[in-house]
Protein backbone atom coordinates (compact mmCIF):
# COMPACT_ATOMS: atom_id res chain seq x y z
CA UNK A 1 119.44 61.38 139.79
CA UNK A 2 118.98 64.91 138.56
CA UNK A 3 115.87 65.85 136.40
CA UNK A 4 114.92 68.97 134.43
CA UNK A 5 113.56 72.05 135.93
CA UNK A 6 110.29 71.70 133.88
CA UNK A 7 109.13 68.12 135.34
CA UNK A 8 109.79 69.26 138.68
CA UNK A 9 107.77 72.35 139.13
CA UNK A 10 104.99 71.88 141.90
CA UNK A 11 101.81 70.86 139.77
CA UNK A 12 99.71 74.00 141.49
CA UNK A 13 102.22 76.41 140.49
CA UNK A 14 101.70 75.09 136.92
CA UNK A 15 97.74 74.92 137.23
CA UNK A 16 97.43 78.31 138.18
CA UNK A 17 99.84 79.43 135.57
CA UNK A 18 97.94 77.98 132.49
CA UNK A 19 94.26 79.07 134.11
CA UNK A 20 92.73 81.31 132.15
CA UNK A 21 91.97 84.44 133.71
CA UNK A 22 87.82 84.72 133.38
CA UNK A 23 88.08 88.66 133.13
CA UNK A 24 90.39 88.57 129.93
CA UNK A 25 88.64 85.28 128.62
CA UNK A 26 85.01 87.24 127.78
CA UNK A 27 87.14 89.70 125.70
CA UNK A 28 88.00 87.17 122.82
CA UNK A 29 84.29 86.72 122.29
CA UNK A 30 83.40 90.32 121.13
CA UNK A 31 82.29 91.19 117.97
CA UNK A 32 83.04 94.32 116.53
CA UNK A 33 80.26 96.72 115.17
CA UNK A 34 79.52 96.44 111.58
CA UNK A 35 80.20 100.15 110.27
CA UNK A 36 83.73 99.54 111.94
CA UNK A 37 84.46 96.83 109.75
CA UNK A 38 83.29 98.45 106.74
CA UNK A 39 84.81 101.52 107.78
CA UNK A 40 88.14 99.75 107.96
CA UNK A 41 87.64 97.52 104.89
CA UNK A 42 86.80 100.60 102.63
CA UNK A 43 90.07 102.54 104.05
CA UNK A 44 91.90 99.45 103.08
CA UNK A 45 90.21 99.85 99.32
CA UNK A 46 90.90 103.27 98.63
CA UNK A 47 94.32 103.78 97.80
CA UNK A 48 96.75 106.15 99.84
CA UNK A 49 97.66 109.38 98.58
CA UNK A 50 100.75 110.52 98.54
CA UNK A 51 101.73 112.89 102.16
CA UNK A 52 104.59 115.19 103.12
CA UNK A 53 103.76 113.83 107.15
CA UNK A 54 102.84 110.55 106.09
CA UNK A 55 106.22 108.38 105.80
CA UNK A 56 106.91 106.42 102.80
CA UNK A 57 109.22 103.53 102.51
CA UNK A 58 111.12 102.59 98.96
CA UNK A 59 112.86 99.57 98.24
CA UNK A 60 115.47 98.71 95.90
CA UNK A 61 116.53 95.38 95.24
CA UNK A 62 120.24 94.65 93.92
CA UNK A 63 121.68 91.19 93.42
CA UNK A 64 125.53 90.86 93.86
CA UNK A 65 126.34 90.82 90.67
CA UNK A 66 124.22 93.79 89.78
CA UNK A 67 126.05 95.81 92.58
CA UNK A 68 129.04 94.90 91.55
CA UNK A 69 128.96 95.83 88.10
CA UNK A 70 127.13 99.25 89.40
CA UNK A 71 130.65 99.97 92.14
CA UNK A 72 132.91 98.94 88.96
CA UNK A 73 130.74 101.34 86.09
CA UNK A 74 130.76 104.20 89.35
CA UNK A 75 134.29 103.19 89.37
CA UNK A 76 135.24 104.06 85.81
CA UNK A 77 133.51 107.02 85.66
CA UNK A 78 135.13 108.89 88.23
CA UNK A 79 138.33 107.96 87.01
CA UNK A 80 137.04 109.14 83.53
CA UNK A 81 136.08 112.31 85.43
CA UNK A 82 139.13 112.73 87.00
CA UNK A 83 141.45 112.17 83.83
CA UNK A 84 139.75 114.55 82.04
CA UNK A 85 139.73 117.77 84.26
CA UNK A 86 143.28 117.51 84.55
């Protein structure tokens, strides 16, 4: 009878795997300083100026039929162009 590779891993193995590790366990209980946090929280506030080094992202939302109508009217217009410097 053949059983899955989870139920049959050695029970130590599986103890010592989901043991927390003391060392890393203290960290989770620090608090930070309070001027951090109200350093942070008033960055967060202010609002960001525009930067030449600071990247920027813009987004531009299209449904189908939007696009498609903008590829046909794109479409038509550079025929247009065409027909006309003939």
């Amino acid at each position: 009878m053949s059983t899955s590779s989870s139920t049959t891993q050695d029970p130590v193995v599986v103890d010592i795997v989901e043991r927390p590790i003391a060392e890393l366990s203290s960290l989770r209980d620090v608090n930070p300083p309070a001027g951090l946090v109200a350093r942070v929280m008033t960055k967060l506030e202010e609002p960001r100026t525009p930067s030449l080094y600071r990247p920027f992202s813009i987004e531009i939302r299209l449904s189908p039929l939007t696009l498609i109508t903008l590829t046909l009217a794109l479409g038509v217009a550079f025929v247009f162009i065409g027909a006309t410097m003939k």
